[in-house]
Each structure stands twice: as C-alpha cells, then as structure tokens.
C-alpha atoms as a PDB file:
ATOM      1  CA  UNK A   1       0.000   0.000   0.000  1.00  0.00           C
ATOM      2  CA  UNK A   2       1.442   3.415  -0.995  1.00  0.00           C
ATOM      3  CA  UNK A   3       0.178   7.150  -0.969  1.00  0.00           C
ATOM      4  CA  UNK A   4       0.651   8.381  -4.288  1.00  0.00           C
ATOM      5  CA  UNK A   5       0.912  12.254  -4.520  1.00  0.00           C
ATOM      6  CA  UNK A   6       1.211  12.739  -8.308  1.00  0.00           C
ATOM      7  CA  UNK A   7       3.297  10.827 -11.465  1.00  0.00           C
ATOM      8  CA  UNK A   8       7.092  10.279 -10.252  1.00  0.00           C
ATOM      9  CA  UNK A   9       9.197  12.748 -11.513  1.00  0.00           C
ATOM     10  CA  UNK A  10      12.008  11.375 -13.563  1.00  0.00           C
ATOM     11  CA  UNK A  11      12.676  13.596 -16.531  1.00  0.00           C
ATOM     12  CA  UNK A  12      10.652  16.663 -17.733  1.00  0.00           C
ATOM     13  CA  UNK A  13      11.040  18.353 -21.122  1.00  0.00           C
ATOM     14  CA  UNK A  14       8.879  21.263 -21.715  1.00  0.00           C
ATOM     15  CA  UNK A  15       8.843  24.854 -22.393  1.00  0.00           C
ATOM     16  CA  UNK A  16       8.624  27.396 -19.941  1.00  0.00           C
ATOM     17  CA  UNK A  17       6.859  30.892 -18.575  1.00  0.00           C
ATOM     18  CA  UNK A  18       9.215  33.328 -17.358  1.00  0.00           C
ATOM     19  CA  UNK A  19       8.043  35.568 -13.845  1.00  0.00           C
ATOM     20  CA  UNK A  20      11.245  37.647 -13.181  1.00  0.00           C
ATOM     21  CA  UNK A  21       9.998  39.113 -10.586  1.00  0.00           C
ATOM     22  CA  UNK A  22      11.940  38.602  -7.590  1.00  0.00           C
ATOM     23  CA  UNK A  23      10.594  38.218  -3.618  1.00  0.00           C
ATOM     24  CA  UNK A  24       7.283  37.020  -5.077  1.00  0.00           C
ATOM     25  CA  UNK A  25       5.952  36.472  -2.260  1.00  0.00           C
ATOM     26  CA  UNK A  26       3.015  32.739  -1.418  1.00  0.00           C
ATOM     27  CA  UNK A  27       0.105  35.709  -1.177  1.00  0.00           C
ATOM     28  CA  UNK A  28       1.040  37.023  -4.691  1.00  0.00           C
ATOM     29  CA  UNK A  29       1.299  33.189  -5.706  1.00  0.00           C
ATOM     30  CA  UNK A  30      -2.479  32.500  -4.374  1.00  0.00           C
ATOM     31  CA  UNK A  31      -3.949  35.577  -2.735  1.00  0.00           C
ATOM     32  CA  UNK A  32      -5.403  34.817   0.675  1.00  0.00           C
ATOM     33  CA  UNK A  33      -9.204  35.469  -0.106  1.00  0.00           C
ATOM     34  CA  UNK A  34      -8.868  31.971  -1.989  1.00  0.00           C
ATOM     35  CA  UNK A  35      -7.779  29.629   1.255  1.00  0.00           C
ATOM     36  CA  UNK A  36     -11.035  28.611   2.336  1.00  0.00           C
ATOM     37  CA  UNK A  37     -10.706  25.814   0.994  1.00  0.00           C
ATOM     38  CA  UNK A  38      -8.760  22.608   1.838  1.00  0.00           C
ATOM     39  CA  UNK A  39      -8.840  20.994  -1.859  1.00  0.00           C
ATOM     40  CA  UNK A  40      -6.085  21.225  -3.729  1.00  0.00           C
ATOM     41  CA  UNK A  41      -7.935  20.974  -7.484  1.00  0.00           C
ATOM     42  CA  UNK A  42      -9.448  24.192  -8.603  1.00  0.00           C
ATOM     43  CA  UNK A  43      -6.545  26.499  -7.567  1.00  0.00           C
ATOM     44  CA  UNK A  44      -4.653  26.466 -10.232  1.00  0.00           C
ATOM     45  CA  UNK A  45      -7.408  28.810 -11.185  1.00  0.00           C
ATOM     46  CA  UNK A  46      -6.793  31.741  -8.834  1.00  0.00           C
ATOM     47  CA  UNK A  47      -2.860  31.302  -9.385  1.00  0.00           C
ATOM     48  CA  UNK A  48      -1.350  35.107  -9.570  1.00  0.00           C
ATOM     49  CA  UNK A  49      -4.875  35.984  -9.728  1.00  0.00           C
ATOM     50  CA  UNK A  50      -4.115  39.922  -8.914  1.00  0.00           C
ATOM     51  CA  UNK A  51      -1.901  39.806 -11.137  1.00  0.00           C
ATOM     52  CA  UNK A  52      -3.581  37.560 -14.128  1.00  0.00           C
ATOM     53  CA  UNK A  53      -6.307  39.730 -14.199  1.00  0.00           C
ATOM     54  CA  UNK A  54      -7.813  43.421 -13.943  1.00  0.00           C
ATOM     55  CA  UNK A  55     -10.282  45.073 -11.644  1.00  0.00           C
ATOM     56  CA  UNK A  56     -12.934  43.919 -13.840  1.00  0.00           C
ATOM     57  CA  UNK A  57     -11.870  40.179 -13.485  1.00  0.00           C
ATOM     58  CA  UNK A  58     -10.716  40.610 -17.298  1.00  0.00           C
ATOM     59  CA  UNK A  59      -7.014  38.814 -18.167  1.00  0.00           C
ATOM     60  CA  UNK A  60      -4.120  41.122 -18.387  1.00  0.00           C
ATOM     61  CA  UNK A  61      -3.205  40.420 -21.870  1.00  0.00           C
ATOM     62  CA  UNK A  62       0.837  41.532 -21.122  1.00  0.00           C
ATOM     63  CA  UNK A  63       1.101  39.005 -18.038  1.00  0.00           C
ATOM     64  CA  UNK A  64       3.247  35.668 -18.674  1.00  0.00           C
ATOM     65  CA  UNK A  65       0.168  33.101 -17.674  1.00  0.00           C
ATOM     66  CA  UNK A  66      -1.992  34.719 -20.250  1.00  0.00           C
ATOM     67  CA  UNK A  67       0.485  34.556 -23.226  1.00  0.00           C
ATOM     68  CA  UNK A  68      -0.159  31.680 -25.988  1.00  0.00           C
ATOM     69  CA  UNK A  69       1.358  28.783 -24.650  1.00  0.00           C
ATOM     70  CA  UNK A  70       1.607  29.045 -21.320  1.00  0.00           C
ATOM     71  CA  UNK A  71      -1.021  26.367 -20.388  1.00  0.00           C
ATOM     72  CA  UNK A  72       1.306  24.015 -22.349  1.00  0.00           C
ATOM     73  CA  UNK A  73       4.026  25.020 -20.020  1.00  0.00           C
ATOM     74  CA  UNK A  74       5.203  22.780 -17.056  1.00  0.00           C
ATOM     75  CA  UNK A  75       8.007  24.614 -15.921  1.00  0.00           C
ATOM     76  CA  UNK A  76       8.090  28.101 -14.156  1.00  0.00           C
ATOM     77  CA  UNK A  77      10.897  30.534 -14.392  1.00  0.00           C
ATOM     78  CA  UNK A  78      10.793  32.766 -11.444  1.00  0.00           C
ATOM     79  CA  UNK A  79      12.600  35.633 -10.076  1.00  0.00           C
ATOM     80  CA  UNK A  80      14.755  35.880  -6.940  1.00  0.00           C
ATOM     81  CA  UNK A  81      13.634  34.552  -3.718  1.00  0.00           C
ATOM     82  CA  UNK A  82      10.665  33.216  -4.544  1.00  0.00           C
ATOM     83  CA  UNK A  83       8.258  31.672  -2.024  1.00  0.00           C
ATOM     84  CA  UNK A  84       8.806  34.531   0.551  1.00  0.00           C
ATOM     85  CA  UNK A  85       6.332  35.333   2.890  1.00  0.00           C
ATOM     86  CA  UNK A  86       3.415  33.049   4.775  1.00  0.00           C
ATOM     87  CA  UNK A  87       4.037  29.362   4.855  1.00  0.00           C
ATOM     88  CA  UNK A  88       0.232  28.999   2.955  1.00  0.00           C
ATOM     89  CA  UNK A  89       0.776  24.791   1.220  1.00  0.00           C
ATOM     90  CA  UNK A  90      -1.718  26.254  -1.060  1.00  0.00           C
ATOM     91  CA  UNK A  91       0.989  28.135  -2.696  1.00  0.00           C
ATOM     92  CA  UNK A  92       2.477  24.768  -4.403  1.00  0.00           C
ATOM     93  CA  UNK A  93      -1.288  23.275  -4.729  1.00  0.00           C
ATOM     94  CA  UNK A  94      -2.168  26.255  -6.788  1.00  0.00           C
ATOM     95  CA  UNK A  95       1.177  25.526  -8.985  1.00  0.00           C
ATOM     96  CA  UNK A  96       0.884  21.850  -9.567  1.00  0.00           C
ATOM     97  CA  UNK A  97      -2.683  22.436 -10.473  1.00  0.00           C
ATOM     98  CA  UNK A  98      -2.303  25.177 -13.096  1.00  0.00           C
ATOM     99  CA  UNK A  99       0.200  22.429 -14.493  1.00  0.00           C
ATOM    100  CA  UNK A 100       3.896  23.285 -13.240  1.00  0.00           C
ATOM    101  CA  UNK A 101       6.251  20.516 -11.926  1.00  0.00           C
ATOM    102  CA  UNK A 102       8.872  22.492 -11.722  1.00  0.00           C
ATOM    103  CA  UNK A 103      10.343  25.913 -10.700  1.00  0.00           C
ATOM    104  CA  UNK A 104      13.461  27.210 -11.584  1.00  0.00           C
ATOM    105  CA  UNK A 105      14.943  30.172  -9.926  1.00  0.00           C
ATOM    106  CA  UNK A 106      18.332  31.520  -8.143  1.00  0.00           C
ATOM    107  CA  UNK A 107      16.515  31.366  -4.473  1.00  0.00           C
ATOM    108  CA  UNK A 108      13.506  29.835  -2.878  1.00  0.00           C
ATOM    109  CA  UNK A 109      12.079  30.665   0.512  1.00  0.00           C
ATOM    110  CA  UNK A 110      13.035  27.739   2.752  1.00  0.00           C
ATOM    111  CA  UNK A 111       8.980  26.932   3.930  1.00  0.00           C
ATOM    112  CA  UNK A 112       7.321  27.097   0.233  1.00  0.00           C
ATOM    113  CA  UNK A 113      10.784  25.124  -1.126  1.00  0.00           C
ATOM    114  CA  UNK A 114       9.916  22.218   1.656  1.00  0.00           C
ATOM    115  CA  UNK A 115       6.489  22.799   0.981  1.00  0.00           C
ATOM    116  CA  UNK A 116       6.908  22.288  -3.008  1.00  0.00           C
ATOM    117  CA  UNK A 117       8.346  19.491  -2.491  1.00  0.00           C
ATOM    118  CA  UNK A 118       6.240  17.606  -0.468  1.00  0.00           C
ATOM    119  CA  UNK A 119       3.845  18.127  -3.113  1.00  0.00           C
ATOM    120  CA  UNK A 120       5.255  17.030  -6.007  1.00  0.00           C
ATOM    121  CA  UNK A 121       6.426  20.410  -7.334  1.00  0.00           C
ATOM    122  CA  UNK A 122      10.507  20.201  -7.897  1.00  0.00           C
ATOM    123  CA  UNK A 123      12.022  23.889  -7.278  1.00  0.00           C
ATOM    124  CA  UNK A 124      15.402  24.035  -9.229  1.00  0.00           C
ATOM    125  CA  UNK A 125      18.172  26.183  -7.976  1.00  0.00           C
ATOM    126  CA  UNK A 126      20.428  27.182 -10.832  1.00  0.00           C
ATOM    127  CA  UNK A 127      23.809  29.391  -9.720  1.00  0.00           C
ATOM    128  CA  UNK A 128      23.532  32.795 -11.337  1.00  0.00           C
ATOM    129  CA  UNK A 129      25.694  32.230 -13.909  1.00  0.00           C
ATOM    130  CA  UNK A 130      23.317  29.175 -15.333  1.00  0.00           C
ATOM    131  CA  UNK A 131      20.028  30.971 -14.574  1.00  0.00           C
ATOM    132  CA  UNK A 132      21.178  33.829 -16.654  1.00  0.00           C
ATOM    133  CA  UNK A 133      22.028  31.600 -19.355  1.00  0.00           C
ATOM    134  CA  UNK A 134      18.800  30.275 -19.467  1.00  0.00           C
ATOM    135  CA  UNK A 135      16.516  33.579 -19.322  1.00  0.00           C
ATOM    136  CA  UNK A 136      18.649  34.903 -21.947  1.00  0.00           C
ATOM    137  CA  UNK A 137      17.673  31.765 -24.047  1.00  0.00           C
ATOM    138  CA  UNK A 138      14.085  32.055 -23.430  1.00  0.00           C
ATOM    139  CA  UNK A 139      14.365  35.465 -24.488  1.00  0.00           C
ATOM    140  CA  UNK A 140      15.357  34.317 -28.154  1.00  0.00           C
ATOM    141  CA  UNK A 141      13.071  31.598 -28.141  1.00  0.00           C
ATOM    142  CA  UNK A 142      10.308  31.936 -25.971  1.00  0.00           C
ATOM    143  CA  UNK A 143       9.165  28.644 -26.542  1.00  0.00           C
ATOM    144  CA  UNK A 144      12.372  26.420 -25.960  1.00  0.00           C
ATOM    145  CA  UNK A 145      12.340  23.729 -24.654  1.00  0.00           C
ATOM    146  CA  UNK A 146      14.089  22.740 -21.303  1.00  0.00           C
ATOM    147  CA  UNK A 147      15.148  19.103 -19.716  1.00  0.00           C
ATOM    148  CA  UNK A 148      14.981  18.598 -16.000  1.00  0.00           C
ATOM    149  CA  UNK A 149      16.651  15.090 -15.129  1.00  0.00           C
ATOM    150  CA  UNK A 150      15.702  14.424 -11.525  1.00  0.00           C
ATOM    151  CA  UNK A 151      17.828  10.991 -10.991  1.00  0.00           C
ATOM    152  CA  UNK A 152      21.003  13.185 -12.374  1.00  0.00           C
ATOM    153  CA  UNK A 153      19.930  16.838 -10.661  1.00  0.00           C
ATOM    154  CA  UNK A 154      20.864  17.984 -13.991  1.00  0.00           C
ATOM    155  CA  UNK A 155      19.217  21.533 -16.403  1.00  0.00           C
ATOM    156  CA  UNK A 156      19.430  20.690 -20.167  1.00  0.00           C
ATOM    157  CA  UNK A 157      19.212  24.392 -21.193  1.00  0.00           C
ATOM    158  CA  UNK A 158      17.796  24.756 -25.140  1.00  0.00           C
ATOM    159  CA  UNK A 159      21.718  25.218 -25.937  1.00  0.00           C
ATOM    160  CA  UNK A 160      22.266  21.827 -25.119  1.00  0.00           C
ATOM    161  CA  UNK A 161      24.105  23.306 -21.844  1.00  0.00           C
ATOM    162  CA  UNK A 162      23.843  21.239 -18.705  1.00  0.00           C
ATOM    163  CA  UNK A 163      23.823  22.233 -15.107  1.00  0.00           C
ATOM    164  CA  UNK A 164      24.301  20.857 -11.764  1.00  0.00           C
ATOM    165  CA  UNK A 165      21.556  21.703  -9.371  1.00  0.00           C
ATOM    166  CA  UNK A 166      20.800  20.432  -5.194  1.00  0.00           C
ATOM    167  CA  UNK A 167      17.969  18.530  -3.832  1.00  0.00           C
ATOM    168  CA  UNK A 168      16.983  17.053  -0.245  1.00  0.00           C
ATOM    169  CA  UNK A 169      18.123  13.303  -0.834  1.00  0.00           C
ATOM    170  CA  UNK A 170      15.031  12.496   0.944  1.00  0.00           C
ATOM    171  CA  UNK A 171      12.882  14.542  -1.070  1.00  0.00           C
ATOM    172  CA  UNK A 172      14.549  13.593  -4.349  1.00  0.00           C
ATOM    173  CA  UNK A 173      13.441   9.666  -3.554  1.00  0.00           C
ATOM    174  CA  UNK A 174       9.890  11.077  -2.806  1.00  0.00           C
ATOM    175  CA  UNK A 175       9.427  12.684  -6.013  1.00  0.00           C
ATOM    176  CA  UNK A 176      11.176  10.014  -8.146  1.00  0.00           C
ATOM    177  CA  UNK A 177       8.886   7.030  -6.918  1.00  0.00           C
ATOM    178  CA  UNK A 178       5.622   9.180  -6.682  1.00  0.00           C
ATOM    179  CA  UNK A 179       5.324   9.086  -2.901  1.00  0.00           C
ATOM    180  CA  UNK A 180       4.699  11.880  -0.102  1.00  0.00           C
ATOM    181  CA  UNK A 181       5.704  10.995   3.737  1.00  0.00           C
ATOM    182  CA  UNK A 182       2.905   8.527   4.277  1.00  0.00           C
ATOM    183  CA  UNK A 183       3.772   7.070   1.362  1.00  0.00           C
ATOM    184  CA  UNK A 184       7.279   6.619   2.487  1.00  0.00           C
ATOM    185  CA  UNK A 185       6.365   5.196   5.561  1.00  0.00           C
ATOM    186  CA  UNK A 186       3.915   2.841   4.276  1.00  0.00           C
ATOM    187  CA  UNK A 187       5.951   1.186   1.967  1.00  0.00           C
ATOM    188  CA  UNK A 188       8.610  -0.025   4.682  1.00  0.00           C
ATOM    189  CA  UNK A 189       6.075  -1.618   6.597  1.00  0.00           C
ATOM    190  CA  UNK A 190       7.462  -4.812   6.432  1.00  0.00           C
ATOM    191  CA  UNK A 191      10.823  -3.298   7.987  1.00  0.00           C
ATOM    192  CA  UNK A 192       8.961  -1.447  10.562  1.00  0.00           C
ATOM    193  CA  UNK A 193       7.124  -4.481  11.567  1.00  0.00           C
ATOM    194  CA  UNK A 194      10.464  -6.773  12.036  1.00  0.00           C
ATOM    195  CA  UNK A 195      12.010  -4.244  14.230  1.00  0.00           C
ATOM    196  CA  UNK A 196       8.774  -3.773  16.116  1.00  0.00           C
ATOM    197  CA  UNK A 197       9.180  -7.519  16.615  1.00  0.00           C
ATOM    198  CA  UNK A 198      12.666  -7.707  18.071  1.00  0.00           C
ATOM    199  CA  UNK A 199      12.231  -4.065  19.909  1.00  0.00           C
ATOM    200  CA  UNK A 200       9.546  -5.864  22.006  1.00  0.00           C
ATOM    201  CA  UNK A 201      11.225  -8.858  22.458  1.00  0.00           C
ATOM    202  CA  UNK A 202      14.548  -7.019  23.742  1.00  0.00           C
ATOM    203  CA  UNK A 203      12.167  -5.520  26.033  1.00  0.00           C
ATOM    204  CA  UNK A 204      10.843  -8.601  27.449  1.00  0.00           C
ATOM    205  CA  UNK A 205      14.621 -10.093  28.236  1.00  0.00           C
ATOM    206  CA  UNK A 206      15.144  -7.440  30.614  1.00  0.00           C
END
C-alpha cells in the first residue's frame, strides 16, 4: 500500500513561462481570499490571480500566464527569492494544479521550497551564472524547450548546456517514486514491523 501524490518525476522536457519578478511572495502566488478551501484541485485557477487579471476580473493580456502557450508550459521561471512570505501549502497546490512541476529560480524561501516538495512540485536552484544563461535563451526563443533530469539533478538548457543543481536526498526519492511521507512510511512496513518484533522482544529479556 502506498500514498501516491502525483506521477514520479524522472525527466521533464517542456517549455517554460518566465516571472522575473523577484521576492514574489506565497500571497502574490495564491492571494489569501482563496484559502477557504482545503482541496487542492481548482486552484490552479486563482494562481497570480491579482496579477492575471484586472479590476474587472478581465485577463491582463501583457502578463506571462496569459500569453499563448503558457497552459502548455510545465516549468516556471521565477525571479529571486521566490516563495517569501506566509508558509500557505496552497501556494504549491495552486502551482501543480495550473500544471507546473517544476520551478526554476536563483533562491527559494526555505517553507514554500519544503512545501513544493512535499507536493510534487521540484524547485530548481540554478547558480547565477546558469540561470542567466537560461533567461537569456528564453528570451530568443520563448518557446524552448528545457530538460529537468531528476535521478542526475541535472538543467538541459535549449543550448544543449547542462547544469548541476541540489535537492533534499530524501525529497529527491519522494518525487522520483511518486510518494509523499505517508507514502514513504507505508511502503517499509514490512521493515517497521520486524524491528517492532525484536524491539519488544529485547524488552521482554530485561
């Protein structure tokens, strides 16, 4: 028996939407006045929503989500520091609904990174150098495509480029076999039950 978050993230090869913005904080990522609600589907929906659209609740026809495209996009391209502010989880449920597995930025904020990740979102940090490599890219070609390897924590930029990039070791086995925490936990069962066995009988010597 296993928990199942979302498909295990191996490889992903997809174009991208660029946010450059930097210190986006989780309440520009979902605004509060959309957390009454404990289900993750449906927030994709409200995703940047002050930012998607106007006063009138029409779309901002200059914002990234909005351009041709972007729904075809599974990778986000964010600014500095992104993730900043409350620790809301419905910051990553709003991504991973919209359709992104994967963020790639210079800096995440340490709560929405752990978050992210224990929700099947992958945030990529890319060194300066590399992340300026790859916006400059995207600027030629907006719709390039990108490679995220997972098992080799490797960036295929569209210049054929790789780069290097960290994840949790813990996290990384999550993501790759499809499992949260639970999940984890669940599926070593067996092991937990054989050591239950001979903790109790150690017990019962003394």
């Amino acid at each position: 028996m296993t928990a199942t978050i979302t498909e295990p993230f191996t490889t992903l090869t997809s174009s991208c939407v660029v946010i450059p913005t930097e210190n986006v904080e989780t309440d520009r990522i979902i605004p509060a006045r959309f957390l009454k609600t404990i289900e993750r589907r449906g927030l994709g929906e409200f995703l940047f929503a002050d930012w998607r659209v106007d006063e009138l609740g029409k779309p901002r026809a200059d914002f990234p989500l909005n351009a041709p495209g972007a729904r075809e996009a599974s990778i986000l391209v964010a600014g500095h520091n992104f993730g900043c502010g409350s620790s809301r989880e419905h910051a990553p449920w709003a991504l991973l609904d919209f359709g992104f597995r994967a963020i790639i930025s210079t800096r995440f904020a340490d709560i929405f990174c752990n978050n992210a990740l224990k929700n099947g979102v992958l945030p990529v940090t890319l060194d300066p150098d590399s992340y300026a490599a790859l916006r400059d890219q995207l600027a030629l070609d907006p719709r390039a495509q990108v490679m995220i390897d997972l098992d080799t924590q490797t960036v295929t930029l569209p210049d054929g480029s790789s780069h290097s990039f960290p994840v949790d070791p813990f996290a990384r086995h999550c993501l790759l076999n499809g499992v949260d925490e639970l999940g984890f936990l669940l599926g070593e069962e067996a092991a937990i039950a054989a050591y239950e066995s001979t903790h109790a009988a150690r017990i019962s010597t003394r």
